[in-house]
Protein backbone atom coordinates (compact mmCIF):
# COMPACT_ATOMS: atom_id res chain seq x y z
CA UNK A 1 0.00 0.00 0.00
CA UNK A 2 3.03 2.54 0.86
CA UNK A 3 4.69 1.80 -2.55
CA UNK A 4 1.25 2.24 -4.19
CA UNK A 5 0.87 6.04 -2.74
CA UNK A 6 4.58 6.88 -3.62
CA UNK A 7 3.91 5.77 -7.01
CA UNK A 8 0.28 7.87 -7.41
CA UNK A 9 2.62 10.45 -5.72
CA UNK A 10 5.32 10.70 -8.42
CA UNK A 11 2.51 10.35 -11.21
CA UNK A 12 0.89 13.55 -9.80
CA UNK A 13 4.45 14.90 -9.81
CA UNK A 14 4.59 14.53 -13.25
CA UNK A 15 1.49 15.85 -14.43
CA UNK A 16 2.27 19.08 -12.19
CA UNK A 17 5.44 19.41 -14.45
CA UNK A 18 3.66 18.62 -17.70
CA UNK A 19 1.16 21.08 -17.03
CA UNK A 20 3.53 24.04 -16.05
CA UNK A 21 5.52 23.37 -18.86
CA UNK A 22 2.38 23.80 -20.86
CA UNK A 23 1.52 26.95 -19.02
CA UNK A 24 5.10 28.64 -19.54
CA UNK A 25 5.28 27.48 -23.20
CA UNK A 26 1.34 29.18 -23.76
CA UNK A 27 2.80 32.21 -21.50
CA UNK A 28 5.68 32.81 -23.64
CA UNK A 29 3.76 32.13 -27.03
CA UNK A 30 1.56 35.11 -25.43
CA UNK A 31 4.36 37.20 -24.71
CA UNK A 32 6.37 37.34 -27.98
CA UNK A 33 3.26 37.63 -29.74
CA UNK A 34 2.26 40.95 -27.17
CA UNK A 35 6.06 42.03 -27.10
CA UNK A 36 8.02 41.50 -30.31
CA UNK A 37 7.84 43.40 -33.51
CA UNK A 38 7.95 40.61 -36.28
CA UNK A 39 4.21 38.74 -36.09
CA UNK A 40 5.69 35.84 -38.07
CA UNK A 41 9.03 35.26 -35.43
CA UNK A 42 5.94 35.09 -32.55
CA UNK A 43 3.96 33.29 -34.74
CA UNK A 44 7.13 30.71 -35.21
CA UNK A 45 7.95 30.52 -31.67
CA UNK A 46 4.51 30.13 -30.81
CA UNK A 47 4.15 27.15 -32.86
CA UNK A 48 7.32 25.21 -31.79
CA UNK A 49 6.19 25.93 -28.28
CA UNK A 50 2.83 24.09 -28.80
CA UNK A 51 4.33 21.25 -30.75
CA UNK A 52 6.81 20.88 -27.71
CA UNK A 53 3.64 20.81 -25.66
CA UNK A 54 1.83 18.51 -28.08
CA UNK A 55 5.24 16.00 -27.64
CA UNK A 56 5.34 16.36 -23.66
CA UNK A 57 1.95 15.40 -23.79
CA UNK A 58 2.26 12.50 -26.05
CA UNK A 59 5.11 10.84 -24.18
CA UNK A 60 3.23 11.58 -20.96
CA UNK A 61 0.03 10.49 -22.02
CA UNK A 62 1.58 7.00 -23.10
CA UNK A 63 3.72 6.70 -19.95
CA UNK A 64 0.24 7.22 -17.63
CA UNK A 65 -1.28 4.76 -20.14
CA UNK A 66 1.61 2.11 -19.49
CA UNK A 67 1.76 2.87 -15.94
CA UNK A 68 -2.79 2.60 -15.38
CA UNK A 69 -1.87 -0.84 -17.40
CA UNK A 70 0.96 -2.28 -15.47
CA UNK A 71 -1.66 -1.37 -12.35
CA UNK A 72 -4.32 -3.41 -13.51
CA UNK A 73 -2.36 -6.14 -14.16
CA UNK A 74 -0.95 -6.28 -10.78
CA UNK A 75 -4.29 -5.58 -9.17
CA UNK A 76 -5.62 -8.61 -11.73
CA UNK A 77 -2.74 -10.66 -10.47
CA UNK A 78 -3.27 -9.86 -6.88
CA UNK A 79 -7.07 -10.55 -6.92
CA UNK A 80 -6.10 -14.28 -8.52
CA UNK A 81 -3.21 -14.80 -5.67
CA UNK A 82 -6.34 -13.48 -3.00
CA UNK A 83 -9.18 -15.85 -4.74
CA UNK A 84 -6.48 -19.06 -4.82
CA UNK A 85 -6.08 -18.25 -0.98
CA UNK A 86 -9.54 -18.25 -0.57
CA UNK A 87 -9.86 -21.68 -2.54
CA UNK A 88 -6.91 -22.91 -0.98
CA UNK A 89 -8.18 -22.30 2.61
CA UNK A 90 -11.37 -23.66 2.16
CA UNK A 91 -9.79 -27.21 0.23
CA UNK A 92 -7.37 -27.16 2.89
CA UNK A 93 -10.35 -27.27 5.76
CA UNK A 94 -12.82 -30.13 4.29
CA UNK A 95 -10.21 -32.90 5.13
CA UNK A 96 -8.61 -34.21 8.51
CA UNK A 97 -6.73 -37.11 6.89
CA UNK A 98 -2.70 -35.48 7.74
CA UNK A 99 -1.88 -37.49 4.61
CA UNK A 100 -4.48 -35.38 2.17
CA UNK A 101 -4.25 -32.45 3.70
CA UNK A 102 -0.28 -32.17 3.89
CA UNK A 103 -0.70 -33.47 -0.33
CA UNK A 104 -3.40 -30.37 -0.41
CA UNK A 105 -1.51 -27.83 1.00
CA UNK A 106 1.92 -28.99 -1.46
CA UNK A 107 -0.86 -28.86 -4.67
CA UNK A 108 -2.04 -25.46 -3.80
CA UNK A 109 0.60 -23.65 -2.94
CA UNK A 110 1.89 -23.92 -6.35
CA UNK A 111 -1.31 -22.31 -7.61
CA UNK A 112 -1.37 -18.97 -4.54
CA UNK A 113 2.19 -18.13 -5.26
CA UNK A 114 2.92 -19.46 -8.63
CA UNK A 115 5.45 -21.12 -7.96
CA UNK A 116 7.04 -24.52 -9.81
CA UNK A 117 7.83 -26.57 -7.19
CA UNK A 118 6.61 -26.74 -3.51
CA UNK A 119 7.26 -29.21 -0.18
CA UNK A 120 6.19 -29.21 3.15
CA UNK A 121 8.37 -30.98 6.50
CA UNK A 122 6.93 -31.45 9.73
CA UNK A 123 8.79 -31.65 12.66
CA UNK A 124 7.96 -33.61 16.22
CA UNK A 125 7.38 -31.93 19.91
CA UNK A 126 11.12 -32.35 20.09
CA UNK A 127 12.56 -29.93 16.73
CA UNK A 128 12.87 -33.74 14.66
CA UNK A 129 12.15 -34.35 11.39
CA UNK A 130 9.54 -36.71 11.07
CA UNK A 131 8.09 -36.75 7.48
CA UNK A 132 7.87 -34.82 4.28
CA UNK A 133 5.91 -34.11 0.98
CA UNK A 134 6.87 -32.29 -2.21
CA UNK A 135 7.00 -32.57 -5.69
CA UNK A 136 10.90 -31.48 -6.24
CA UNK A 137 11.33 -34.04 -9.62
CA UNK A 138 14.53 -35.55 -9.38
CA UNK A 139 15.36 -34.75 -5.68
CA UNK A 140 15.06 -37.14 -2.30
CA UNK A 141 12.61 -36.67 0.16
CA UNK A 142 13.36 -32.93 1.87
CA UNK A 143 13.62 -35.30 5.04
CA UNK A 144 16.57 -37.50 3.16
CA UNK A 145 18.80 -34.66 2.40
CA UNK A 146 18.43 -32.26 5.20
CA UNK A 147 21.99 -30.49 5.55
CA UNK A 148 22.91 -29.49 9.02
CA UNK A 149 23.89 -26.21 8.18
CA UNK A 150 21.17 -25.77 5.72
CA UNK A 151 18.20 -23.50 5.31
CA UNK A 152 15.43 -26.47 6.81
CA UNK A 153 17.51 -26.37 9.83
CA UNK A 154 17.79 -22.52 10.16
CA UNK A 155 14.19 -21.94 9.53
CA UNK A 156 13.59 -24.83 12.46
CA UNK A 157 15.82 -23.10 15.12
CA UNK A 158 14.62 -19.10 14.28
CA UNK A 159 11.31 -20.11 13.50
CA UNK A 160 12.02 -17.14 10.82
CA UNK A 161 10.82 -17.06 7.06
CA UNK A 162 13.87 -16.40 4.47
CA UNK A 163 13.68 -15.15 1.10
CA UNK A 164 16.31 -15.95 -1.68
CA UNK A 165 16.03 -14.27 -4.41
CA UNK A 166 18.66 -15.56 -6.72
CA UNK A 167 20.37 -18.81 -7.09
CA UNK A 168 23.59 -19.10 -8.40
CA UNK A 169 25.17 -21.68 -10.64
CA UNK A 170 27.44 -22.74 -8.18
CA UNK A 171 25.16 -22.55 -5.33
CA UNK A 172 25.59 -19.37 -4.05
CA UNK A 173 22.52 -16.61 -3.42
CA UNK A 174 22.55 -13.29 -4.29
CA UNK A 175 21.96 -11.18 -2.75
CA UNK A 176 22.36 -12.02 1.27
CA UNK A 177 18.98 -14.00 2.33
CA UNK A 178 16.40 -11.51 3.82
CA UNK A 179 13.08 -11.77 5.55
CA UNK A 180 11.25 -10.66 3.03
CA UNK A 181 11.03 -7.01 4.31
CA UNK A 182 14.24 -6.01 3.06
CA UNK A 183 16.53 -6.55 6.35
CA UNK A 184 19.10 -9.21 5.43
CA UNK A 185 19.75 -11.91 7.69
CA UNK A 186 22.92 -12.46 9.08
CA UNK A 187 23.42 -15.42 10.35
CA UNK A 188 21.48 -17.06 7.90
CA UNK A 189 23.08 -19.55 5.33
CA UNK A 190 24.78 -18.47 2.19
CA UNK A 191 24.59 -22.00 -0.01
CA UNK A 192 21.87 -24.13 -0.87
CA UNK A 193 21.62 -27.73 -1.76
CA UNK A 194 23.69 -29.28 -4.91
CA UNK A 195 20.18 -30.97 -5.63
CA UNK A 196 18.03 -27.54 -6.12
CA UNK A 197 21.09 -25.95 -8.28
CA UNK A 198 20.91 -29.83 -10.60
CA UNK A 199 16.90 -29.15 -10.13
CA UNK A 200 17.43 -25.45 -11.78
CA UNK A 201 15.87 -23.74 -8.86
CA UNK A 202 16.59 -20.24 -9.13
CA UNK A 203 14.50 -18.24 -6.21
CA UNK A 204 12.75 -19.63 -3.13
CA UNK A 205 10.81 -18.60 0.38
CA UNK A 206 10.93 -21.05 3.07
CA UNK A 207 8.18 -20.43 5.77
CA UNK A 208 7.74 -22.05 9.10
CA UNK A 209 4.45 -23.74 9.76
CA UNK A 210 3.51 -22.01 13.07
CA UNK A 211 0.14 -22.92 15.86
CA UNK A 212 0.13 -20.42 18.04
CA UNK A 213 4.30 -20.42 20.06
CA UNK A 214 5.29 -24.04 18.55
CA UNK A 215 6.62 -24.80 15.13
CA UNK A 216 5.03 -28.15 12.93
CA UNK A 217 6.84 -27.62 10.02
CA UNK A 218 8.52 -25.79 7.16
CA UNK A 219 6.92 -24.93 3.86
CA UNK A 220 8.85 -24.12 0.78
CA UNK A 221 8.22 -23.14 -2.40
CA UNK A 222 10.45 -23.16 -5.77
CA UNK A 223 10.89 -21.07 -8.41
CA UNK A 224 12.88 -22.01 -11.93
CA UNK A 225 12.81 -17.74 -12.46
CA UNK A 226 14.99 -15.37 -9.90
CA UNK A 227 13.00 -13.25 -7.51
CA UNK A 228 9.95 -14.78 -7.83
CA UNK A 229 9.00 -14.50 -4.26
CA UNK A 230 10.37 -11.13 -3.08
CA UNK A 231 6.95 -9.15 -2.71
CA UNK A 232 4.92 -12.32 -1.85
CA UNK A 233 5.78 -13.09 2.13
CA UNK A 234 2.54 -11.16 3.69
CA UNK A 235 0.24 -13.45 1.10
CA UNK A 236 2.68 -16.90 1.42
CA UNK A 237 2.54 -15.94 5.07
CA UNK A 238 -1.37 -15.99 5.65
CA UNK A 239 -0.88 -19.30 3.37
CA UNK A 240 1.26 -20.86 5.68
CA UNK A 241 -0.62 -19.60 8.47
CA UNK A 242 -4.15 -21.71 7.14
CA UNK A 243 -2.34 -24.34 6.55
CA UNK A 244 -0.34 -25.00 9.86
CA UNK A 245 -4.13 -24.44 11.28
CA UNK A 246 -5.11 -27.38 8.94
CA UNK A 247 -2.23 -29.69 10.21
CA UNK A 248 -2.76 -29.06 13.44
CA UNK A 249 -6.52 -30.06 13.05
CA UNK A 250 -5.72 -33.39 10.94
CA UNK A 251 -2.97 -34.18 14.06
CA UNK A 252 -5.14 -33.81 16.81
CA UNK A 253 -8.00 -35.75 14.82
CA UNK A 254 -5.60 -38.20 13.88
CA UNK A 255 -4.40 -38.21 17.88
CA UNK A 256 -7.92 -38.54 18.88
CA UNK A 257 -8.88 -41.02 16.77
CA UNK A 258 -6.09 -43.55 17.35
CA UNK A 259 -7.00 -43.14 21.31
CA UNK A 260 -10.34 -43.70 20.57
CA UNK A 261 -9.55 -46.85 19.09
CA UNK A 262 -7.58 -47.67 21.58
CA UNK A 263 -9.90 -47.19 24.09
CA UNK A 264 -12.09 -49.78 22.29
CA UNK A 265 -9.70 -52.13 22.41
CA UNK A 266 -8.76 -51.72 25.87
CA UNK A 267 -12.72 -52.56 26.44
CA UNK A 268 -12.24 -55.67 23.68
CA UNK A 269 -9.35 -57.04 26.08
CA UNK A 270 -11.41 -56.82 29.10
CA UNK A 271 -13.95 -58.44 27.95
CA UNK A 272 -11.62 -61.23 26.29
CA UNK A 273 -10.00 -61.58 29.92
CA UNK A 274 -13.19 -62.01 31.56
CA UNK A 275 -14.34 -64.75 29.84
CA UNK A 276 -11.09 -66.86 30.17
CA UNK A 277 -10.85 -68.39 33.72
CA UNK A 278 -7.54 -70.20 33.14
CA UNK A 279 -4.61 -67.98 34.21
CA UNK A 280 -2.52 -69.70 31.80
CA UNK A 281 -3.99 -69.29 28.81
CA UNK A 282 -5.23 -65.35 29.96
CA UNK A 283 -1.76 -64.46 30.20
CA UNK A 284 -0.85 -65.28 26.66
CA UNK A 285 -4.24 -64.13 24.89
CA UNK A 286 -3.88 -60.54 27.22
CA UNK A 287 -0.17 -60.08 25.70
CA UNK A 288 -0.80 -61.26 21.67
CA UNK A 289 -4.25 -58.65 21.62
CA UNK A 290 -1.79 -56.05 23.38
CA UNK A 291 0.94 -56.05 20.59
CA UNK A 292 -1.84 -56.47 17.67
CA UNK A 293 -3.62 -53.92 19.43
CA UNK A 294 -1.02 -51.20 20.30
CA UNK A 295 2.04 -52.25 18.07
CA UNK A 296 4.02 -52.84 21.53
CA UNK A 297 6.47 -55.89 20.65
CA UNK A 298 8.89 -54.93 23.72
């Protein structure tokens, strides 16, 4: 929105000077026509005057014309990323399977941010990687080739989003990774993995998946163009937002669920061990329906 009003600003600017240009130019065509002696020398400058003005105003005309149009197509562009948001939040919320919605969330961020590539990684209670899905062709599984010095683990310790805006051949980004608001971060890492340079990944944002103070995850998204992402971290931010509300929703179903089940099993048992009166044959019949049960084989 500030970049908006500094742009109408300068526009105004510009008319202001076309139109006093116009005004001295008509002021001086006046003049040598009041003041001088030869009618056809005011006549002469009166005309070049007005076909400077008729130039100024051509060029300036076009320029507003280019500028109204490069304004509707980002307004155009803008509306799309906000209805893909809105499509993208509500596929994100009609499942509580972890499995679709974590495949939802990689399919649709693609289409918010337009991006080529995307992947999410979830973490555990502790900070550890438990499980990933993207769509990287030709790469492992984000949770396979994790570098310890790498941007997954940076994002999972400063619970920051990062920005990199170029790519280069040998793995280097230019410039420094920033936040997406222009402030560079320091400490952040300056290389990023042989696989997205042989991929031809050339700009990337990596967001962490935040509910509420703890961190579930880390969503990226690809680009095979430089600087695809630096204006989009407020939208890809309210992205990542719905859809670390969605996880969080399919994990505690998914948490629920499995005690539920448990809980009926626990009541199977019982009633198992109540009908067998012969210690040892209880014994072995409690023990095999707790390991089918539970998965506990220790």
């Amino acid at each position: 929105m500030e970049d908006s009003s500094k742009a109408r600003l300068e526009n105004l600017k510009r008319c202001l000077l076309v139109g006093t240009a116009i005004i001295l130019t008509l002021l001086k065509g006046f003049c040598f026509f009041v003041v001088q002696e030869s009618l056809v020398e005011c006549v002469l400058e009166w005309l070049f005057g007005m076909a400077v003005c008729v130039v100024i105003l051509h060029f300036s005309f076009r320029y507003i014309a280019r500028v109204r149009e490069q304004a509707e197509e980002a307004l155009k562009r803008r509306l799309e990323q906000l209805a893909s948001l809105n499509r993208a939040s509500q596929a994100m919320a009609t499942s509580l399977e972890l499995d679709q919605v974590l495949a939802e969330i990689v399919s649709l961020a693609g289409e918010v941010a337009a991006s080529d590539y995307a992947g999410v990684v979830l973490v555990d209670g502790e900070g550890k990687l438990s499980r990933s899905v993207e769509h990287l062709p030709g790469v492992p599984a984000i949770e396979h080739c994790i570098r310890a010095d790498g941007f997954t683990n940076w994002i999972i310790r400063s619970h920051q989003a990062v920005v990199v805006d170029e790519v280069n051949e040998d793995g280097t980004v230019n410039p420094r990774p920033a936040n997406g608001q222009g402030l560079e971060l320091e400490d952040a890492p300056r290389t990023v993995n042989p696989l997205l340079v042989e991929a031809g990944v050339r700009s990337f944002i990596g967001l962490p998946l935040m509910a509420k103070d703890r961190l579930l995850g880390v969503l990226y998204l690809h680009s095979l163009h430089p600087a695809n992402f630096c204006d989009q971290l407020p939208l890809l931010t309210t992205f990542a937002n719905q859809a670390a509300v969605a996880i969080e929703k399919a994990r505690l179903y998914q948490s629920e669920r499995k005690r539920a089940l448990q809980l009926a099993l626990v009541s199977k048992i019982a009633q198992q061990a109540a009908s067998i009166l012969n210690i040892n044959q209880l014994l072995p019949e409690v023990v095999t329906a707790i390991r089918q049960s539970f998965n506990y084989y220790h």
